[in-house]
Protein backbone atom coordinates (compact mmCIF):
# COMPACT_ATOMS: atom_id res chain seq x y z
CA UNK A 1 108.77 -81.25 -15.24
CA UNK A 2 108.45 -77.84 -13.73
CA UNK A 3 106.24 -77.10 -16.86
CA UNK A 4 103.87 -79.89 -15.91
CA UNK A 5 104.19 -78.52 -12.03
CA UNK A 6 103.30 -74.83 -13.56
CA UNK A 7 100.46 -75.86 -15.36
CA UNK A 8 99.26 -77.63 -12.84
CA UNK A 9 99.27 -75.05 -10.37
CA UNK A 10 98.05 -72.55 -12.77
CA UNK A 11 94.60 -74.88 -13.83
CA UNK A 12 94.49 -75.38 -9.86
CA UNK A 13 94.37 -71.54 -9.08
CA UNK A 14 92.05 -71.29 -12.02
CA UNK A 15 89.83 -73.58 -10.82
CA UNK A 16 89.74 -72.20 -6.91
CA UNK A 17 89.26 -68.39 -8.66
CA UNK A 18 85.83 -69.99 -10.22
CA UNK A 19 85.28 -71.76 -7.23
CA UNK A 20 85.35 -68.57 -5.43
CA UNK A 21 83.03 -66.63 -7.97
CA UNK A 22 80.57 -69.74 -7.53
CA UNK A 23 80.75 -69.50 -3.88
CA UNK A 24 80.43 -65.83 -3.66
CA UNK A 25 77.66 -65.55 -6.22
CA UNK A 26 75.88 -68.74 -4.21
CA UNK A 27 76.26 -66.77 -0.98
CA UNK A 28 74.54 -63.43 -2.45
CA UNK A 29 71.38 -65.08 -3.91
CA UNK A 30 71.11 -66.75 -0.17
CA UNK A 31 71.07 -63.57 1.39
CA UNK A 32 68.76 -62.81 -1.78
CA UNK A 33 66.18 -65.22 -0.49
CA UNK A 34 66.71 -64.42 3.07
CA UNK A 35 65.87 -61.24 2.66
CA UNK A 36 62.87 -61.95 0.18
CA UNK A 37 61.83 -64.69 2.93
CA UNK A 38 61.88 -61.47 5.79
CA UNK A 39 59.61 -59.47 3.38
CA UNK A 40 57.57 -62.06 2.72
CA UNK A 41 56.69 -63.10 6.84
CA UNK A 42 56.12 -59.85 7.18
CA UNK A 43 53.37 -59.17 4.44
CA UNK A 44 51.71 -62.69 5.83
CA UNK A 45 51.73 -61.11 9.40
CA UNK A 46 50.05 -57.97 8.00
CA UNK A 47 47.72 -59.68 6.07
CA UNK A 48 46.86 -61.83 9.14
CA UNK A 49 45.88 -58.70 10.86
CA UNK A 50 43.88 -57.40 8.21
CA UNK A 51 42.10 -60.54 7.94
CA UNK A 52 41.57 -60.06 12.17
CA UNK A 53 40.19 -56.40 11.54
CA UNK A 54 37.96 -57.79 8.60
CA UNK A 55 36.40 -60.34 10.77
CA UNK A 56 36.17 -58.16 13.49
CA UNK A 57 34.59 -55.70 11.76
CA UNK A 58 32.02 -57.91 9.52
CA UNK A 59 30.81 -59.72 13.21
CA UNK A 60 30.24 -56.15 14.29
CA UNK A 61 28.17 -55.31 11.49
CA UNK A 62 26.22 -58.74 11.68
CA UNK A 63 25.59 -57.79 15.02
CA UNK A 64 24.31 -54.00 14.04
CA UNK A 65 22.25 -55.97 11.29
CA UNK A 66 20.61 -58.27 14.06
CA UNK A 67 19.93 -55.19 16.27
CA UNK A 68 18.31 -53.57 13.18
CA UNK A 69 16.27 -56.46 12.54
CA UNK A 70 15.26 -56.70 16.48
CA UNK A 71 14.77 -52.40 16.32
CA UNK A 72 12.50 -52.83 13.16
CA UNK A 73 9.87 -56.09 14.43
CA UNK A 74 10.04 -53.72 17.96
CA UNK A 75 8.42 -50.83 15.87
CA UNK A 76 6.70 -52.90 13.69
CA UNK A 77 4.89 -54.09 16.78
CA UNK A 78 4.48 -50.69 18.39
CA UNK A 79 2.83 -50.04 14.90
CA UNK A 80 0.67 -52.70 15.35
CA UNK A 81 -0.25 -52.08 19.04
CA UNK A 82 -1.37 -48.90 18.13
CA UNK A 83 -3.61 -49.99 15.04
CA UNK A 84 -5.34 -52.61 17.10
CA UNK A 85 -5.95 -50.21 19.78
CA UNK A 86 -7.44 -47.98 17.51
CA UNK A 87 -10.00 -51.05 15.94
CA UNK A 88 -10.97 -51.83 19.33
CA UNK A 89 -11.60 -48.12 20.27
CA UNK A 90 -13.52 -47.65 17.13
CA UNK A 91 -15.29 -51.37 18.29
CA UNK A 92 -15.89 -49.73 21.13
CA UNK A 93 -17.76 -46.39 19.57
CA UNK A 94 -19.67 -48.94 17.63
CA UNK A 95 -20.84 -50.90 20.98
CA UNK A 96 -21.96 -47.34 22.60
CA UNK A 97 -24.11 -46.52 20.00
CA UNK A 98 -25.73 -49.67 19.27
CA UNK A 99 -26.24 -49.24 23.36
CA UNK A 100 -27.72 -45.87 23.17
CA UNK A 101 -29.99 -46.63 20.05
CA UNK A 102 -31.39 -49.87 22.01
CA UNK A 103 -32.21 -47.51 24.93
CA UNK A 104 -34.01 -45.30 22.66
């Protein structure tokens, strides 16, 4: 009877010892995945504020690109100002001597 109580006791240590080793090996690979959870929020926060900085930076450019648009029809009209000032000065030259040769 004792050897019954003995064995007994011995499978029910045995099987709290690998109860134990699951427990403890079950507790590591939670901290495991905390810790690869941590890492993890953190790279989504970063990329978060690289996708801020992107955006922030591409509506500056689009904004430089309208401005360089706007710059470019301002001097392309300046350009044009100037060549139709020069037609109706030449217009002009034209008038005055088709004046003078009337007088004449």
């Amino acid at each position: 009877m004792e050897d019954l109580f003995a064995e007994q006791k011995r499978s029910l240590a045995e099987r709290l010892e690998l109860l134990e080793l699951k427990l403890n090996k079950v507790l590591k690979e939670g901290r495991a995945l905390k810790a690869e959870n941590q890492a993890l929020h953190e790279e989504r926060r970063q990329l978060r504020q690289t996708i801020d900085r992107q955006r922030e930076e591409s509506l500056a450019l689009q904004r430089q690109i309208k401005s360089s648009v706007i710059a470019g029809s301002m001097a392309a009209g300046v350009d044009e100002a100037t060549a139709l000032r020069e037609r109706i000065d030449q217009y002009i030259e034209e008038i005055d001597r088709c004046i003078s040769h009337l007088k004449a």
